[in-house]
Protein backbone atom coordinates (compact mmCIF):
# COMPACT_ATOMS: atom_id res chain seq x y z
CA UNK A 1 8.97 -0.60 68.79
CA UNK A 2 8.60 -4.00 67.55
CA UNK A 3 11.63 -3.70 65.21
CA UNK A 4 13.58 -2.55 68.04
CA UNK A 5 12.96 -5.48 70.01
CA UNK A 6 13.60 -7.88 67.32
CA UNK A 7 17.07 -5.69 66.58
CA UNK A 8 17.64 -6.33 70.34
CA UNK A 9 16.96 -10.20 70.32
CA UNK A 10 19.44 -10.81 67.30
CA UNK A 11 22.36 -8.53 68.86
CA UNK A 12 21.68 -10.94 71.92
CA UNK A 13 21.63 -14.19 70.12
CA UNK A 14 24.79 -12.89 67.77
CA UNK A 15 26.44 -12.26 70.87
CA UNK A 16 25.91 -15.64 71.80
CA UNK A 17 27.49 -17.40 69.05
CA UNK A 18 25.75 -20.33 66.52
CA UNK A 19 25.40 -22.54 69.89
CA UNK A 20 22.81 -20.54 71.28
CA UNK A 21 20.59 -21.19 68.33
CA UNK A 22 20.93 -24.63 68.56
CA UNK A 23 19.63 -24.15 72.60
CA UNK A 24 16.53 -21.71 71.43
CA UNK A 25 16.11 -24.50 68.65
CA UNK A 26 16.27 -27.36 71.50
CA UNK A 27 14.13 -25.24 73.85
CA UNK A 28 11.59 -24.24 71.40
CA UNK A 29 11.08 -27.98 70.62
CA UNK A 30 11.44 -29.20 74.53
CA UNK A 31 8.20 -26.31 75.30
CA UNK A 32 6.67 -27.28 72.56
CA UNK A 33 6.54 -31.05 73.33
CA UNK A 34 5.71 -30.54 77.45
CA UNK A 35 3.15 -27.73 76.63
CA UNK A 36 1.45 -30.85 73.82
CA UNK A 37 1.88 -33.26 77.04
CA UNK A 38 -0.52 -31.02 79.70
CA UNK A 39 -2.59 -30.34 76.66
CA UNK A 40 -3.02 -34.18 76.49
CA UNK A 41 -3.70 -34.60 80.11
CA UNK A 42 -6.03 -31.90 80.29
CA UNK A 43 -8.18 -32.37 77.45
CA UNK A 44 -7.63 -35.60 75.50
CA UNK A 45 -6.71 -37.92 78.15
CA UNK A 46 -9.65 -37.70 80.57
CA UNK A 47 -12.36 -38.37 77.43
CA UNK A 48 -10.17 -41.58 76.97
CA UNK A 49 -10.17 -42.81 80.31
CA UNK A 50 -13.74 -42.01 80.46
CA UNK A 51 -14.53 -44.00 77.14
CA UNK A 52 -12.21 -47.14 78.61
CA UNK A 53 -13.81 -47.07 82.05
CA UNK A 54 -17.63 -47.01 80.86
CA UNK A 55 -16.64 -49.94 78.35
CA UNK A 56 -15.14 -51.75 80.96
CA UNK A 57 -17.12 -54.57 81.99
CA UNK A 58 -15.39 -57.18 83.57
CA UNK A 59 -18.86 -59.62 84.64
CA UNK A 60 -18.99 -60.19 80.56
CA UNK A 61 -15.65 -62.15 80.41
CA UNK A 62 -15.36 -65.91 81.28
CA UNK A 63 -12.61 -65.44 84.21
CA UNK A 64 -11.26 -63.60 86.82
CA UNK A 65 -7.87 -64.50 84.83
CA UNK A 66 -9.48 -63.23 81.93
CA UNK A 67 -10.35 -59.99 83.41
CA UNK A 68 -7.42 -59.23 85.30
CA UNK A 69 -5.31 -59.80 81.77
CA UNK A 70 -7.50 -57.52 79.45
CA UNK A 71 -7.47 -54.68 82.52
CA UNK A 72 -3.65 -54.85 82.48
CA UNK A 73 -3.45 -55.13 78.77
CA UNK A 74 -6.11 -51.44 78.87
CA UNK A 75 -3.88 -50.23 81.29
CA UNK A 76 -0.90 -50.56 79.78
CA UNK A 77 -2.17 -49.36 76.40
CA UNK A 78 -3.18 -46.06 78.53
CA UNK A 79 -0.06 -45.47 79.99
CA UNK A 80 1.52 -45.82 76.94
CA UNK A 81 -0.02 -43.16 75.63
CA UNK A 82 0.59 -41.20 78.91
CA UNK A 83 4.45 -41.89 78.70
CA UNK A 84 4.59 -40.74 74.90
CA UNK A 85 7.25 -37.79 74.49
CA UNK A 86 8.24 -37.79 78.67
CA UNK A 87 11.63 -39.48 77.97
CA UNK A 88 12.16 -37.34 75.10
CA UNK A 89 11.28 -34.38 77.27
CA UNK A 90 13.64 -35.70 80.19
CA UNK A 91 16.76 -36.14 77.46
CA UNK A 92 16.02 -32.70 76.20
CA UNK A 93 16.50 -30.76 79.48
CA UNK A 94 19.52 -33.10 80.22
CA UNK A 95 21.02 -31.85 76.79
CA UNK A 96 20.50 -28.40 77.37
CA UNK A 97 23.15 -27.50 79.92
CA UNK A 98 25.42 -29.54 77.94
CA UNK A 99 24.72 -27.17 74.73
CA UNK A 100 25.55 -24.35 77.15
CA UNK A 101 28.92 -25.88 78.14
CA UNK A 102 29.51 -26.46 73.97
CA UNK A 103 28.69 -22.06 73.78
CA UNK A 104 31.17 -22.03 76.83
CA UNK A 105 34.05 -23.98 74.97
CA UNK A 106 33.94 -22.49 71.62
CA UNK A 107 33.71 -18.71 73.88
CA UNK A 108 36.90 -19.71 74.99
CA UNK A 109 38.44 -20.78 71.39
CA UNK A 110 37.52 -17.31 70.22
CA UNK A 111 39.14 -15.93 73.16
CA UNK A 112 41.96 -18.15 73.21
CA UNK A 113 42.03 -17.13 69.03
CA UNK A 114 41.83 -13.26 69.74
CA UNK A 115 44.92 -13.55 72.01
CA UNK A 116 47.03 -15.33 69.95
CA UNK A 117 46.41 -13.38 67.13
CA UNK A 118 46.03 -9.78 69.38
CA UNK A 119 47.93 -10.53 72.31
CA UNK A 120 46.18 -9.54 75.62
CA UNK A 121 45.75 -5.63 75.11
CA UNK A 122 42.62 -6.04 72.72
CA UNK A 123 39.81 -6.60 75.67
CA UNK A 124 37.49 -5.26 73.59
CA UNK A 125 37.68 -8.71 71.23
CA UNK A 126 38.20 -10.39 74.04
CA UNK A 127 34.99 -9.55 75.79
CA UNK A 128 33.41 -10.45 72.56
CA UNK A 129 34.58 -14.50 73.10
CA UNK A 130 33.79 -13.86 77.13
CA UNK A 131 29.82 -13.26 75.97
CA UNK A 132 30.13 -15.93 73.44
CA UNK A 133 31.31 -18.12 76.59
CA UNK A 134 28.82 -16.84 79.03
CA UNK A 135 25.34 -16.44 77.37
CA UNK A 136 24.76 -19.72 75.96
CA UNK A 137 25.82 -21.09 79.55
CA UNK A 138 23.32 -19.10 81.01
CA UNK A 139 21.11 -20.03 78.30
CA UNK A 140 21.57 -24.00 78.71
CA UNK A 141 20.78 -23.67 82.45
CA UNK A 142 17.73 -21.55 82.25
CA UNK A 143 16.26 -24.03 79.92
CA UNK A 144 17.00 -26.96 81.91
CA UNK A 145 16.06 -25.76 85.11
CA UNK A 146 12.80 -24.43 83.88
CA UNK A 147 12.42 -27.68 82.00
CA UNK A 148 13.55 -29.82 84.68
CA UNK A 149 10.42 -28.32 86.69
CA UNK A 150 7.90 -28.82 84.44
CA UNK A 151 8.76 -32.26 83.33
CA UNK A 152 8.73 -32.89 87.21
CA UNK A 153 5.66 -32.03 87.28
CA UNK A 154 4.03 -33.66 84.00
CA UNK A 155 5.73 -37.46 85.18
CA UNK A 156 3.93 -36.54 89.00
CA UNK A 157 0.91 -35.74 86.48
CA UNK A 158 1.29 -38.88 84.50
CA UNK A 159 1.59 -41.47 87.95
CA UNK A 160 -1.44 -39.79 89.06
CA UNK A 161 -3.46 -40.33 86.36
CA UNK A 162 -2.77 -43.48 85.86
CA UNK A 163 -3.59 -44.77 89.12
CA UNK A 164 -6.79 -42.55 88.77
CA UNK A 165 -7.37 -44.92 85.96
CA UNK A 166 -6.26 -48.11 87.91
CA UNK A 167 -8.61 -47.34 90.80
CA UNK A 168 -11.52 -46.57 88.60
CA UNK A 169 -10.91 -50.24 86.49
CA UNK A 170 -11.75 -52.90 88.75
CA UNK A 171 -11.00 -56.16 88.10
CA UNK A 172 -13.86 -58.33 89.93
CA UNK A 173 -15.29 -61.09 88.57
CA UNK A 174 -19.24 -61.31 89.17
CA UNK A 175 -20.46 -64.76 87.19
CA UNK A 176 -19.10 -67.94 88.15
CA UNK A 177 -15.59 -69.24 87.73
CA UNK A 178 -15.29 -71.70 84.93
């Protein structure tokens, strides 16, 4: 059973052609990297946030200048580390589809090959370039559009967060200016 199935996946990805590695490659890595970014905001992130806002304590500092500079200096530390691996997320589901149109051109070179070596009347090599055309198309736009969802969803994540974290940070200054 399972060596049937794995017999089935390589006749699929050989009828695809080298590019459609290179999308499972680029997909494996893009699913890898947004399923490491919810991990983050599920688990790690909130026990950071927590941590910054009980050691925030803005009455301690000399200024309301003060204060308001150290907040957006924590603030920006913590949505750097909420931003980490989004833009390479975003570029990876933009370079998907444009790995399937690379599996659609070199499909047609094989076809275009097969017929000037075969003329027309061999469609059965022909249909071999046509998959080789097709599947990593379909490929590159399965990724992305699954992709595209999800890293939708992680920035919307991300913005929330962070003004989660914003909100909870206030900035007011108790003791006396000076």
């Amino acid at each position: 059973m399972a060596i049937e199935f794995l017999d089935t996946i390589a006749s699929f990805m050989d009828k695809g052609g080298q590019v459609l590695w290179i999308i499972l490659i680029t997909t494996f890595i893009l699913w890898t990297l947004i399923i490491e970014r919810f991990f983050f905001l599920k688990v790690i992130f909130p026990k950071l946030a927590q941590q910054l806002v009980k050691s925030w304590h803005p009455e301690t500092l000399p200024s309301r200048w003060h204060s308001e500079k150290i907040r957006r200096q924590k603030l920006s530390e913590m949505n750097e580390q909420l931003q980490q691996g989004v833009n390479l997320i975003k570029s990876l589901v933009a370079l998907t589809p444009m790995l399937g149109l690379l599996g659609t051109v070199t499909g047609m070179i094989a076809v275009f090959d097969v017929m000037a070596m075969m003329g027309t009347g061999n469609a059965r090599m022909m249909a071999s370039g046509i998959s080789m055309a097709t599947i990593p198309t379909m490929a590159g736009m399965v990724a992305a559009i699954s992709g595209l969802y999800f890293s939708s969803r992680l920035e919307g994540r991300v913005k929330a967060e962070l003004e989660k974290l914003i909100q909870a940070m206030p900035y007011e200054h108790v003791a006396s200016e000076g």
